[in-house]
C-alpha atoms as a PDB file:
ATOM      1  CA  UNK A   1       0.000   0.000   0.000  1.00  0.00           C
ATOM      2  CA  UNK A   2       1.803   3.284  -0.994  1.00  0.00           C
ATOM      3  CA  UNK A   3       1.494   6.106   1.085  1.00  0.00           C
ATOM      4  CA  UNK A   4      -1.517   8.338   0.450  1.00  0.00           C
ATOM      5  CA  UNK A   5      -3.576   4.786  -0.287  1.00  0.00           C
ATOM      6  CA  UNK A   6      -2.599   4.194   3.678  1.00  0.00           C
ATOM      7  CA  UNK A   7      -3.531   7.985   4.528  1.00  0.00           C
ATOM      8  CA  UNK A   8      -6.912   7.564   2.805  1.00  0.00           C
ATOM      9  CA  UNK A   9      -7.200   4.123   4.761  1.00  0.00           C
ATOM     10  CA  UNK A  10      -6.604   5.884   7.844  1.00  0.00           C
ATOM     11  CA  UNK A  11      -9.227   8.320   6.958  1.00  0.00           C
ATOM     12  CA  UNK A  12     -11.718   6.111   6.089  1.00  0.00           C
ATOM     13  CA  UNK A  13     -11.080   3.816   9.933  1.00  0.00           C
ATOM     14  CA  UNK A  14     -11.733   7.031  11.776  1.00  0.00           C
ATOM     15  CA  UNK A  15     -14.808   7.866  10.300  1.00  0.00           C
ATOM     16  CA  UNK A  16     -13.582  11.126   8.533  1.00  0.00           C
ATOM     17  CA  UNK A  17     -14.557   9.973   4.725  1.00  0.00           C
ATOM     18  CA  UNK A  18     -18.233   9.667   6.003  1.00  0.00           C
ATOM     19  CA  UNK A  19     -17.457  13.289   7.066  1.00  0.00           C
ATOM     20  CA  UNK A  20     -16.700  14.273   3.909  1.00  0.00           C
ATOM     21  CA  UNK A  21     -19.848  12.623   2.527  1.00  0.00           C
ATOM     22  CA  UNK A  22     -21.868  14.498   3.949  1.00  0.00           C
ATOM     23  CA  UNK A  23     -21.252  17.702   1.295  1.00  0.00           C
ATOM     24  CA  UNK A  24     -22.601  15.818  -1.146  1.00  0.00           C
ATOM     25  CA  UNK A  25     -25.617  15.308  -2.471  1.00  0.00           C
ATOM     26  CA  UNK A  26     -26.411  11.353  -2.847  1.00  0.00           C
ATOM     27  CA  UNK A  27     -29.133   9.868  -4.243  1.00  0.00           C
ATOM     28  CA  UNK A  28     -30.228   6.500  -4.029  1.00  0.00           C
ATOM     29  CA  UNK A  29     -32.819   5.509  -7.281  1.00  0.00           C
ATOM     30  CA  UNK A  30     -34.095   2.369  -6.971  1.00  0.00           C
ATOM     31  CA  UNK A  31     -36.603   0.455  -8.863  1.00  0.00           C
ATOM     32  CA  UNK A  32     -36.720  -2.681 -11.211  1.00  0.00           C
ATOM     33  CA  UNK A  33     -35.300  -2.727 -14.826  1.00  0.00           C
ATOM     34  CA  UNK A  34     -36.953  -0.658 -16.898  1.00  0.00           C
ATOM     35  CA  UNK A  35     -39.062   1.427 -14.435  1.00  0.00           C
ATOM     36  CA  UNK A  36     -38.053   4.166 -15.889  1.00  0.00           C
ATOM     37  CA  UNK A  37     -34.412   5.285 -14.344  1.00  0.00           C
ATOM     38  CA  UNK A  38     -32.596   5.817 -17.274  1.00  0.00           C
ATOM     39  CA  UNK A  39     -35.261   8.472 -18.244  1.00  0.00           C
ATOM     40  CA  UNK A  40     -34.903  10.156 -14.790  1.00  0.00           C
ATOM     41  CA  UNK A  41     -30.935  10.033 -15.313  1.00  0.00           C
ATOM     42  CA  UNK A  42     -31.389  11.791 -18.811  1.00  0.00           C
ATOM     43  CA  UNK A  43     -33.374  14.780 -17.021  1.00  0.00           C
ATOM     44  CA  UNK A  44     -31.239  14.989 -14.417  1.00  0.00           C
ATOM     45  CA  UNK A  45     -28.524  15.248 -17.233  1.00  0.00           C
ATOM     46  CA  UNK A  46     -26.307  12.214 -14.989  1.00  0.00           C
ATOM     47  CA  UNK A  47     -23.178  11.081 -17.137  1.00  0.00           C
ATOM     48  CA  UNK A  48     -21.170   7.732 -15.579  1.00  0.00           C
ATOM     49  CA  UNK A  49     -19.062   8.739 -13.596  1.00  0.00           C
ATOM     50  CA  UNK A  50     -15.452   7.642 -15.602  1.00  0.00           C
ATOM     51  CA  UNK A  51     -16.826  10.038 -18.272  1.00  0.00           C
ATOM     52  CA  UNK A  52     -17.250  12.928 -16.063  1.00  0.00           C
ATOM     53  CA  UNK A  53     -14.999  16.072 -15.747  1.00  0.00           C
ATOM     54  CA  UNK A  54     -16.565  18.191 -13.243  1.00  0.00           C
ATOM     55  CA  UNK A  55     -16.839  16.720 -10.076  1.00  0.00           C
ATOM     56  CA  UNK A  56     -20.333  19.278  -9.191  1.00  0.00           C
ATOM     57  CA  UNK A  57     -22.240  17.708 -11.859  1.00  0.00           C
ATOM     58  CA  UNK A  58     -24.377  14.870 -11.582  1.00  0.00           C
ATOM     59  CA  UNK A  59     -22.871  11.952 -12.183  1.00  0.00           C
ATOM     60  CA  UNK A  60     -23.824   7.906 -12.067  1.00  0.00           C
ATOM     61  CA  UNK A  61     -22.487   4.889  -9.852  1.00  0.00           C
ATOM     62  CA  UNK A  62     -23.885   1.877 -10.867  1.00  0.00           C
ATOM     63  CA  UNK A  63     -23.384  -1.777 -10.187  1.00  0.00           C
ATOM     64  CA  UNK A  64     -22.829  -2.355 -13.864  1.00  0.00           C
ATOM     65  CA  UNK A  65     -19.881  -0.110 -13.848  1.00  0.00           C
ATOM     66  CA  UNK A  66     -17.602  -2.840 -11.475  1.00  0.00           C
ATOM     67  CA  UNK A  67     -18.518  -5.876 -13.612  1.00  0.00           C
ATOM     68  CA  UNK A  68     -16.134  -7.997 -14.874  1.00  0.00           C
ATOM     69  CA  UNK A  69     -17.425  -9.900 -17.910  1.00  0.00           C
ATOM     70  CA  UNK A  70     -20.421  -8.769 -20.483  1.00  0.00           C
ATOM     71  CA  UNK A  71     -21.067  -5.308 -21.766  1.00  0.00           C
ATOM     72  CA  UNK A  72     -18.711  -3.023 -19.478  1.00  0.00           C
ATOM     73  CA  UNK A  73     -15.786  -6.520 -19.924  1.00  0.00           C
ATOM     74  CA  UNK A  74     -12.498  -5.231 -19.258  1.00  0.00           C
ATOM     75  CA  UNK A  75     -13.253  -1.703 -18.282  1.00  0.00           C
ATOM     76  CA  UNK A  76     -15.438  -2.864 -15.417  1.00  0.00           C
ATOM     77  CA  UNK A  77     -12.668  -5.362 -14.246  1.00  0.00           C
ATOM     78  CA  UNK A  78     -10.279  -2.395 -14.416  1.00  0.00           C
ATOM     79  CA  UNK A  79     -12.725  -0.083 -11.997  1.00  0.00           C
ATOM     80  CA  UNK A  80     -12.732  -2.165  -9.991  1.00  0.00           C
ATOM     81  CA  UNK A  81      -8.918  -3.327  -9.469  1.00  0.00           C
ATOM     82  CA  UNK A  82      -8.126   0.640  -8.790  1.00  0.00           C
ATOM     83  CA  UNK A  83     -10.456   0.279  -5.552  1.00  0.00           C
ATOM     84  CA  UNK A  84      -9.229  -2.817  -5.097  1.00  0.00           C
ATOM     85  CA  UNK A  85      -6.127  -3.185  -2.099  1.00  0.00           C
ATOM     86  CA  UNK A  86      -2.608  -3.302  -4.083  1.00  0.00           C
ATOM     87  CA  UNK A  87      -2.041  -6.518  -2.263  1.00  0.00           C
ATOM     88  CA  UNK A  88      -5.110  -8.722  -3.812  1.00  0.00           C
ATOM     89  CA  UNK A  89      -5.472  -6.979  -7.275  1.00  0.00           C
ATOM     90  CA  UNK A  90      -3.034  -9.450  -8.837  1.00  0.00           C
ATOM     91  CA  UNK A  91      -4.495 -12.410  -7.368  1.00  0.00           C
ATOM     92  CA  UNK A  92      -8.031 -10.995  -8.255  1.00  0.00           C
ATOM     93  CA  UNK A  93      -7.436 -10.566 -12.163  1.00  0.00           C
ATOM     94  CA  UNK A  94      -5.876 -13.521 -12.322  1.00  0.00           C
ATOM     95  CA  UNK A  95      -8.886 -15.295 -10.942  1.00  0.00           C
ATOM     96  CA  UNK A  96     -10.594 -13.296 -12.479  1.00  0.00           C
ATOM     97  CA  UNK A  97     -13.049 -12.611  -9.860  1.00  0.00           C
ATOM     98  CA  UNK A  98     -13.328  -9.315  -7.187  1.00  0.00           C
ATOM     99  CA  UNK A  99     -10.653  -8.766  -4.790  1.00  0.00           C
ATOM    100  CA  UNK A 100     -13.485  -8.045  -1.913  1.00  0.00           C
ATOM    101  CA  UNK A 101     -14.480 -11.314  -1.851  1.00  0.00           C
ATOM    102  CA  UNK A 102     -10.736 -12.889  -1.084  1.00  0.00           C
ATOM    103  CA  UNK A 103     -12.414 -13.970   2.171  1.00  0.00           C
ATOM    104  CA  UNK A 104     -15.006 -16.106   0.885  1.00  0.00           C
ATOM    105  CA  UNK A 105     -11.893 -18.487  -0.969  1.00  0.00           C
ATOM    106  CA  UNK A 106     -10.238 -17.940   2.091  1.00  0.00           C
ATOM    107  CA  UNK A 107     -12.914 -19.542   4.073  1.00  0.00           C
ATOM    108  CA  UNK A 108     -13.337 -22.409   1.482  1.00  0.00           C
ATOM    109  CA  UNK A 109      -9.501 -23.380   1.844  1.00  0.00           C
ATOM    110  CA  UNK A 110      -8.153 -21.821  -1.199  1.00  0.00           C
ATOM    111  CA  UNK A 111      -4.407 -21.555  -0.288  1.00  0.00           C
ATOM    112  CA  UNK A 112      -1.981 -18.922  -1.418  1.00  0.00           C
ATOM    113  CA  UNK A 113      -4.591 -16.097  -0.875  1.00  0.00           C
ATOM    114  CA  UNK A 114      -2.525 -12.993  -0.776  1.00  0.00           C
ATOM    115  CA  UNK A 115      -3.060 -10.860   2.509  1.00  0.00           C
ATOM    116  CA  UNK A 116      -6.248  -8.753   2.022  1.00  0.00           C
ATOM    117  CA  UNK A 117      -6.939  -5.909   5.131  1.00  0.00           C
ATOM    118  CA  UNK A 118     -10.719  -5.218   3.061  1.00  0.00           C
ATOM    119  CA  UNK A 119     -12.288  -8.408   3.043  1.00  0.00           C
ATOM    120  CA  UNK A 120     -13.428  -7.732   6.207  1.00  0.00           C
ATOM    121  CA  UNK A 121     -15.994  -5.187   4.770  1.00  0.00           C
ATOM    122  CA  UNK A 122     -17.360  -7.332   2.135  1.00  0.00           C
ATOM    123  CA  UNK A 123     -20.985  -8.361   3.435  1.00  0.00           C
ATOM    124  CA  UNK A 124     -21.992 -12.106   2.923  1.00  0.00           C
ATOM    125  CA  UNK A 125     -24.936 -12.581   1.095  1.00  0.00           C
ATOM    126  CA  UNK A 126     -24.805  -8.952  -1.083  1.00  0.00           C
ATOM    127  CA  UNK A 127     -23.547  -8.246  -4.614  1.00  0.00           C
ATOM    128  CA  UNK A 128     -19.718  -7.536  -4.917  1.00  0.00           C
ATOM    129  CA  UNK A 129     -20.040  -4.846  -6.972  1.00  0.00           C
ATOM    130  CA  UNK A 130     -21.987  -2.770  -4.173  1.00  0.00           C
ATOM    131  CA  UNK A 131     -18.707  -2.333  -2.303  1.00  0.00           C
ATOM    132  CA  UNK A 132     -16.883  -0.922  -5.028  1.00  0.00           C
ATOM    133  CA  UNK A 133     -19.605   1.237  -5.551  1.00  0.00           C
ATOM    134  CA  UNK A 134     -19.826   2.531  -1.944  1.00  0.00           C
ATOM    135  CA  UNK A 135     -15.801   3.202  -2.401  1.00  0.00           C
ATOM    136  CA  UNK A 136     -15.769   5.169  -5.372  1.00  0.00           C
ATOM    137  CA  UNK A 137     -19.072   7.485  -3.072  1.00  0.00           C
ATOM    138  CA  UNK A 138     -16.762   7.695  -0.339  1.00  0.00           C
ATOM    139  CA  UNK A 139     -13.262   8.601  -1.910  1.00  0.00           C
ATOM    140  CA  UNK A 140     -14.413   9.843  -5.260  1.00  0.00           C
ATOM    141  CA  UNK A 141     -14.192  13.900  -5.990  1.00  0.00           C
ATOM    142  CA  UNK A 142     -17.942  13.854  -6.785  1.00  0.00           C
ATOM    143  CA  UNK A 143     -20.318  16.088  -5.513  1.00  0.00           C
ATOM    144  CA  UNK A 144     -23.767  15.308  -6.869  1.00  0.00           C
ATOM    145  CA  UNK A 145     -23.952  11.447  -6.901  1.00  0.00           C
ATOM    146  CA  UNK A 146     -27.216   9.024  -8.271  1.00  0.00           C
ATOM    147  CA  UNK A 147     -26.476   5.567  -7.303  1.00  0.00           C
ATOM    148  CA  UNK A 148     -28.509   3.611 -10.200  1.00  0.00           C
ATOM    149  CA  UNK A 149     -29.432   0.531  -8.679  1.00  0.00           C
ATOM    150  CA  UNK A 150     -32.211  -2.774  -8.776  1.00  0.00           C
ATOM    151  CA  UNK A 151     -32.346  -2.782  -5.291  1.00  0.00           C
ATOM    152  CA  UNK A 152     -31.173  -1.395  -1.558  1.00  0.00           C
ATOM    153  CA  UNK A 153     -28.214  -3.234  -1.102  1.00  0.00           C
ATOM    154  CA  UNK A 154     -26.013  -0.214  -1.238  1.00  0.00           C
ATOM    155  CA  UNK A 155     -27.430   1.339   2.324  1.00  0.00           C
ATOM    156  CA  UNK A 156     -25.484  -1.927   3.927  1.00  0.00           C
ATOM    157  CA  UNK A 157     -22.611   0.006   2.942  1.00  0.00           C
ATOM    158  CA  UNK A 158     -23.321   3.175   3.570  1.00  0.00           C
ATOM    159  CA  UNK A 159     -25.280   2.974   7.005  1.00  0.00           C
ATOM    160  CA  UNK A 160     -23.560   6.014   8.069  1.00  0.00           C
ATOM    161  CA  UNK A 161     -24.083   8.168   5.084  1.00  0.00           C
ATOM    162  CA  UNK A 162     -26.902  10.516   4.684  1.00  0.00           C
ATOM    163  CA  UNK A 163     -28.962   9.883   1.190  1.00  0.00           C
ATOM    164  CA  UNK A 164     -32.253  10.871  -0.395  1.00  0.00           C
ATOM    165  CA  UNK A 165     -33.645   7.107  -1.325  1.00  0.00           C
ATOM    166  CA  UNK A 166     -36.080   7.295  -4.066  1.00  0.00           C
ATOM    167  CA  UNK A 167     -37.695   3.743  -5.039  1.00  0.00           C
ATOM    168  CA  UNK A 168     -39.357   4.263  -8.286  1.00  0.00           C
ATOM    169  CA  UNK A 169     -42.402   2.850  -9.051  1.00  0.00           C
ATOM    170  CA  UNK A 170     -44.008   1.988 -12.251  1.00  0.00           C
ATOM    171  CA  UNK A 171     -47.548   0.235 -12.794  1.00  0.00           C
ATOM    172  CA  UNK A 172     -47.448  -2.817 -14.258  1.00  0.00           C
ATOM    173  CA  UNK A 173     -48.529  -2.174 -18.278  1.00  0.00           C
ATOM    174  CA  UNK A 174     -46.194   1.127 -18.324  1.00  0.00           C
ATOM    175  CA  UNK A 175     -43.361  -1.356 -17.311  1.00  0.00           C
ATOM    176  CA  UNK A 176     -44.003  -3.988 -19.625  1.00  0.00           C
ATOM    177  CA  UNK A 177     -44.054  -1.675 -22.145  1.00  0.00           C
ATOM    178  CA  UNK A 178     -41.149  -0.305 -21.498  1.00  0.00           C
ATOM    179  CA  UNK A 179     -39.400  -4.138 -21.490  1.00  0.00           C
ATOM    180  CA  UNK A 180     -40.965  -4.235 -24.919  1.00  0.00           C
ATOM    181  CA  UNK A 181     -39.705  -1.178 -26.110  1.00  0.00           C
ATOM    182  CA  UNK A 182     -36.241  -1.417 -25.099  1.00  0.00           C
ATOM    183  CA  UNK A 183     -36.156  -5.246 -26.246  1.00  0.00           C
ATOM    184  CA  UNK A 184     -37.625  -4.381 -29.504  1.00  0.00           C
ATOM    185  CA  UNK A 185     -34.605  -1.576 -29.815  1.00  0.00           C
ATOM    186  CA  UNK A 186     -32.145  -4.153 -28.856  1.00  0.00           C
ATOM    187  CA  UNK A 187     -32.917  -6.264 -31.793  1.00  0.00           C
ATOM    188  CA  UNK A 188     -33.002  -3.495 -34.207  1.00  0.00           C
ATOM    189  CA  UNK A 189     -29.783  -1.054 -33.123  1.00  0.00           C
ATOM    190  CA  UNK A 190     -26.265  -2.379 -33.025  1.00  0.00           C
ATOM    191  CA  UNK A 191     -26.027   0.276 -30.174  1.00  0.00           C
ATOM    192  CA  UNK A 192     -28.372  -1.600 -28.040  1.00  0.00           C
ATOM    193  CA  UNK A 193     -28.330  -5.104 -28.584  1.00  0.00           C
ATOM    194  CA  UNK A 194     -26.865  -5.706 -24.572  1.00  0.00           C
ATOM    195  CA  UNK A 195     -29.986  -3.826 -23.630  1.00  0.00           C
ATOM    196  CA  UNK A 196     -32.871  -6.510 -23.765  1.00  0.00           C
ATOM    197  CA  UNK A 197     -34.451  -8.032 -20.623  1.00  0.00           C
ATOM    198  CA  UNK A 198     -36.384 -10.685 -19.735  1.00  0.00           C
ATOM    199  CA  UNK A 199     -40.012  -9.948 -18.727  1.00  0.00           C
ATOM    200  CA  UNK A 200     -39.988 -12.643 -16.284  1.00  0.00           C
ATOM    201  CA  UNK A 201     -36.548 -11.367 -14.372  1.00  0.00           C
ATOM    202  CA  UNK A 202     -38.448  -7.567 -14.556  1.00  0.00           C
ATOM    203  CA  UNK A 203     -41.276  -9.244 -12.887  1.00  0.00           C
ATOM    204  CA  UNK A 204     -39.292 -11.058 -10.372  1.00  0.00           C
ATOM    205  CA  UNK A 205     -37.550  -7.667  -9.227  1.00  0.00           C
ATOM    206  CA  UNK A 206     -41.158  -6.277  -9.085  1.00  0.00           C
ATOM    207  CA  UNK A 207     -42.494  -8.714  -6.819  1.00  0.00           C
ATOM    208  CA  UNK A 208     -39.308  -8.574  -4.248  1.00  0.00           C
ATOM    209  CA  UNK A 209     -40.660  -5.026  -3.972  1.00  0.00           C
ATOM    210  CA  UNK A 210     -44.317  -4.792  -4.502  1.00  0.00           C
ATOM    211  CA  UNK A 211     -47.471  -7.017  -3.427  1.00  0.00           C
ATOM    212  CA  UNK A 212     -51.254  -6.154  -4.128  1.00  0.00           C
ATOM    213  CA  UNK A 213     -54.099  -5.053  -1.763  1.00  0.00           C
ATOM    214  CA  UNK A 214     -57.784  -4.679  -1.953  1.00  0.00           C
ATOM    215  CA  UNK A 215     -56.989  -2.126   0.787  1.00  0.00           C
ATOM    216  CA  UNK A 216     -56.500   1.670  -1.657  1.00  0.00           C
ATOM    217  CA  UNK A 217     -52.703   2.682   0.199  1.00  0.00           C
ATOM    218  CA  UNK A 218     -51.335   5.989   0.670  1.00  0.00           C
ATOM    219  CA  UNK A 219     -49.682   8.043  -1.916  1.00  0.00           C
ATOM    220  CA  UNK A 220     -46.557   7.886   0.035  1.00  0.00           C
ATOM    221  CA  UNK A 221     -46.136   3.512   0.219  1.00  0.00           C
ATOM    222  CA  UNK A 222     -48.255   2.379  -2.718  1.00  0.00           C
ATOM    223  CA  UNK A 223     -50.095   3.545  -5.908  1.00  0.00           C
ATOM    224  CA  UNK A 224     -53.657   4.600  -5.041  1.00  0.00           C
ATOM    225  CA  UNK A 225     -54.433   5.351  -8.782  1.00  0.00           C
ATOM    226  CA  UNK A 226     -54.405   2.521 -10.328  1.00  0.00           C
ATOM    227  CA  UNK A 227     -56.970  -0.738 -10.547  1.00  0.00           C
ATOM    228  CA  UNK A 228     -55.813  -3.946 -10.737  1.00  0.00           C
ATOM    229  CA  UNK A 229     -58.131  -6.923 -11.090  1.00  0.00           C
ATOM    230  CA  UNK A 230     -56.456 -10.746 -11.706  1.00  0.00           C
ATOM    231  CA  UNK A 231     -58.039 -10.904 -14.889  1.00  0.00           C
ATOM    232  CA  UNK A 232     -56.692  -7.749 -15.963  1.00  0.00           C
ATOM    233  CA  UNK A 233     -53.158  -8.508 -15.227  1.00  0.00           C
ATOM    234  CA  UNK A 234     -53.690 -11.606 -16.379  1.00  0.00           C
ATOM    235  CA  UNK A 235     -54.559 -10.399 -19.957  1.00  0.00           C
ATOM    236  CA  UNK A 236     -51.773  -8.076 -19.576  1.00  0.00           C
ATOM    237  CA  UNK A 237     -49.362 -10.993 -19.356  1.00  0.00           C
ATOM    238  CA  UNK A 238     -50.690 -12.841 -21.814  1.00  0.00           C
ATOM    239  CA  UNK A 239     -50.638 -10.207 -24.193  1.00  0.00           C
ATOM    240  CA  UNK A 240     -46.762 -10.023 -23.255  1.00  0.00           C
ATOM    241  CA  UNK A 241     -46.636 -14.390 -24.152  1.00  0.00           C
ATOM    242  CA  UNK A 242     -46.200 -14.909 -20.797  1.00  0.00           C
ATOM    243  CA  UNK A 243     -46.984 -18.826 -20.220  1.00  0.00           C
ATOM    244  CA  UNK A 244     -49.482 -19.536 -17.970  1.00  0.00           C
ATOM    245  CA  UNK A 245     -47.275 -21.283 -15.198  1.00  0.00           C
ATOM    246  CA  UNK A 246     -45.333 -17.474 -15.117  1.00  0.00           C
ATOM    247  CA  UNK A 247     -48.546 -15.772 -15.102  1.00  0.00           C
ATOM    248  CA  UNK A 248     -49.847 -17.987 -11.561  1.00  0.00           C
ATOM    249  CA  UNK A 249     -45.987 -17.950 -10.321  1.00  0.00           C
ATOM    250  CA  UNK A 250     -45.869 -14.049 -10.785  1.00  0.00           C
ATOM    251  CA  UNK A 251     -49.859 -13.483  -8.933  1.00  0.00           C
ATOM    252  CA  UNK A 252     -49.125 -15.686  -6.451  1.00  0.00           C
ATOM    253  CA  UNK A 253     -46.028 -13.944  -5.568  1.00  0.00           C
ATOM    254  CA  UNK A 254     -47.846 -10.432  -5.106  1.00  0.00           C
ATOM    255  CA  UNK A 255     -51.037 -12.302  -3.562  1.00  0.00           C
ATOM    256  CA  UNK A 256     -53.016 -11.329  -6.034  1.00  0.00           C
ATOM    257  CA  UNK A 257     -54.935 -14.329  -6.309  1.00  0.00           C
ATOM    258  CA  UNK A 258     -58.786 -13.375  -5.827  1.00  0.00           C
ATOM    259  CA  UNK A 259     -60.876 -11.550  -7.976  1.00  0.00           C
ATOM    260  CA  UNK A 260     -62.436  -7.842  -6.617  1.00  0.00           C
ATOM    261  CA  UNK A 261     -60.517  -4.563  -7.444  1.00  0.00           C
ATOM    262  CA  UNK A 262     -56.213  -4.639  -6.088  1.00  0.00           C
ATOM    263  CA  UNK A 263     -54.214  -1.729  -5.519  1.00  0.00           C
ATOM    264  CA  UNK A 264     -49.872  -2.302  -5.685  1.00  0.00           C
ATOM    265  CA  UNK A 265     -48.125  -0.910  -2.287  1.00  0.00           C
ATOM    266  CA  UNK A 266     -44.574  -1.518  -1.405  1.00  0.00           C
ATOM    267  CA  UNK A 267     -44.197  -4.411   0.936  1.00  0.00           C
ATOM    268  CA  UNK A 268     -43.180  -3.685   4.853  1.00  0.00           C
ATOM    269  CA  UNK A 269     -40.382  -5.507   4.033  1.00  0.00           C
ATOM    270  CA  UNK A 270     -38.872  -3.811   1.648  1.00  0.00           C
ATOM    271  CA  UNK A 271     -39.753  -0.205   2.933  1.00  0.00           C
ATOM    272  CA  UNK A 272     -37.293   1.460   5.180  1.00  0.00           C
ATOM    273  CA  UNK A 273     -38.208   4.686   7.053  1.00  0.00           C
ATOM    274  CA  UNK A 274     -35.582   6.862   4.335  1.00  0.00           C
ATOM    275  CA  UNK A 275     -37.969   5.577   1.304  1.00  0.00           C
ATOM    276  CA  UNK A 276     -39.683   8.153  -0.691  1.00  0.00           C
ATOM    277  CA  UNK A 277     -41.737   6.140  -3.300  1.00  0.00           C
ATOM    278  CA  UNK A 278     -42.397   8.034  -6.554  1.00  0.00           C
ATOM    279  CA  UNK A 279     -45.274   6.436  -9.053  1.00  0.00           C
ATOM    280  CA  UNK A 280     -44.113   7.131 -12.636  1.00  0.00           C
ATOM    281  CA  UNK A 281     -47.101   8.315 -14.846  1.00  0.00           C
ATOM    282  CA  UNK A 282     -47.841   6.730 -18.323  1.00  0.00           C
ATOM    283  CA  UNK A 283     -46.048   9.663 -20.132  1.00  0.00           C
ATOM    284  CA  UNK A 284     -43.182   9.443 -18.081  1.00  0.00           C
ATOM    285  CA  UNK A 285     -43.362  13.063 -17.381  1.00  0.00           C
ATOM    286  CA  UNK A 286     -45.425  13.928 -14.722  1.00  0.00           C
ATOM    287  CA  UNK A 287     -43.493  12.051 -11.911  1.00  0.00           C
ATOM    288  CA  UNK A 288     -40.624  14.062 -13.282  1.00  0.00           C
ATOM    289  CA  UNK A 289     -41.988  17.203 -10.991  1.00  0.00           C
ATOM    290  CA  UNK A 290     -41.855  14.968  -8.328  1.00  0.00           C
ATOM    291  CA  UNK A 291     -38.186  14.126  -8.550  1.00  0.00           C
ATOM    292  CA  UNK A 292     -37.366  17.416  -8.274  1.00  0.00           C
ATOM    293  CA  UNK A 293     -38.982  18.054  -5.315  1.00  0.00           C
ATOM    294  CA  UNK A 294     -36.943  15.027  -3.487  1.00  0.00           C
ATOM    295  CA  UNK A 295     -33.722  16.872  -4.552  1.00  0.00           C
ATOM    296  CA  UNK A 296     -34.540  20.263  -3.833  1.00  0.00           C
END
């Protein structure tokens, strides 16, 4: 570890990086793919955060941006190895896996597992990538920061820092249109053709977060606007060639299994006191207002 790597170490054990967190603005958006995220990054004109050159604009941290293999390939691998300890980057390219999670090998007998004074940080059970991400918030020169994420997982690694967490949420035929748009560009533009998704993962990220009620929920932990019956979103599914075993997998999920009139809230599980839910509107324009409100 050279010198101001051991200084910014030292910084970080006596709690003076969370300090310096604190003047800036961070901003967790959470919702499933396609919800509509990448529209809110393009308003809040958000560039990735390797491609920025002024630390006081908005800029993005994503998950994505630490992967090793896919889309982001070497580049990702190369993030993260620069957050990485200088002791365990070697040993982590060459394995081709991130150095954060030297403990787990460790742990399974692996032998020859160079010395690794992070491991300790890296929470069992979470993504990798989330610690890299929570590095590059804490010792990175930006000021305005969106954390573009699928989930919450980040807060386990920030449970010190102050954020504005906005989960994002997006009524069922607005999302699946959106899966259909962006798949139907990924087939037809060389640019996009990483970008497809899977309806069924979408919906699988939807019901972690959401689950229907025939009681009409607060503006503030569910969507009071819109009507869900189970043969509506059954139709809905269908329409989307959803098999039938999804279509019963996906309502049984969100207990949506009766018929009589639903409404979608956020499960108590998943809602944290921090959580400022935000219902995106069919135009994708109207909830826009609201976003600005949360960062004021």
């Amino acid at each position: 570890m050279n010198l101001q790597e051991n200084i910014q170490r030292i910084r970080q054990m006596m709690g003076l990086l969370t300090e310096e967190t604190q003047d800036k603005s961070i901003v967790l958006l959470d919702g499933t793919s396609s919800a509509g995220k990448s529209h809110t990054l393009e308003h809040l004109k958000a560039v990735p955060y390797y491609k920025a050159n002024d630390p006081n604009q908005w800029v993005v941290i994503a998950t994505d941006d630490f992967s090793g293999t896919g889309e982001e390939g070497k580049e990702g691998e190369e993030r993260r190895l620069k957050l990485d300890h200088p002791n365990i980057r070697q040993w982590a390219k060459e394995n081709e896996d991130a150095g954060i999670v030297s403990g787990l090998y460790r742990k399974e007998g692996m032998k020859d597992i160079p010395n690794n004074p992070f491991e300790s940080e890296y929470i069992q059970g979470t993504d990798s990538r989330l610690w890299y991400v929570a590095q590059e918030i804490k010792t990175g020169p930006w000021k305005k920061i969106v954390i573009d994420d699928i989930g919450k997982g980040i807060l386990q690694y920030l449970p010190d820092v102050k954020l504005k967490y906005i989960l994002l949420h997006t009524p069922l035929y607005v999302l699946l249109k959106n899966v259909y748009e962006r798949n139907k560009r990924a087939k037809n533009d060389e640019n996009f053709k990483f970008d497809n998704r899977d309806p069924k993962m979408v919906l699988d990220q939807y019901a972690e977060k959401y689950e229907a009620t025939k009681t009409k929920p607060d503006i503030n932990t569910g969507d009071p606007t819109t009507v869900l019956t189970k043969k509506g979103v059954t139709d809905l599914l269908q329409k989307n060639e959803m098999s039938d075993e999804a279509i019963n997998e996906f309502l049984g999920k969100i207990n949506l299994t009766e018929d009589g009139d639903y409404y979608i809230k956020v499960r108590d599980s998943y809602m944290t006191p921090e959580t400022q839910l935000i219902n995106v509107d069919s135009e994708r324009t109207v909830y826009l207002k609201d976003i600005n409100k949360v960062l004021k």
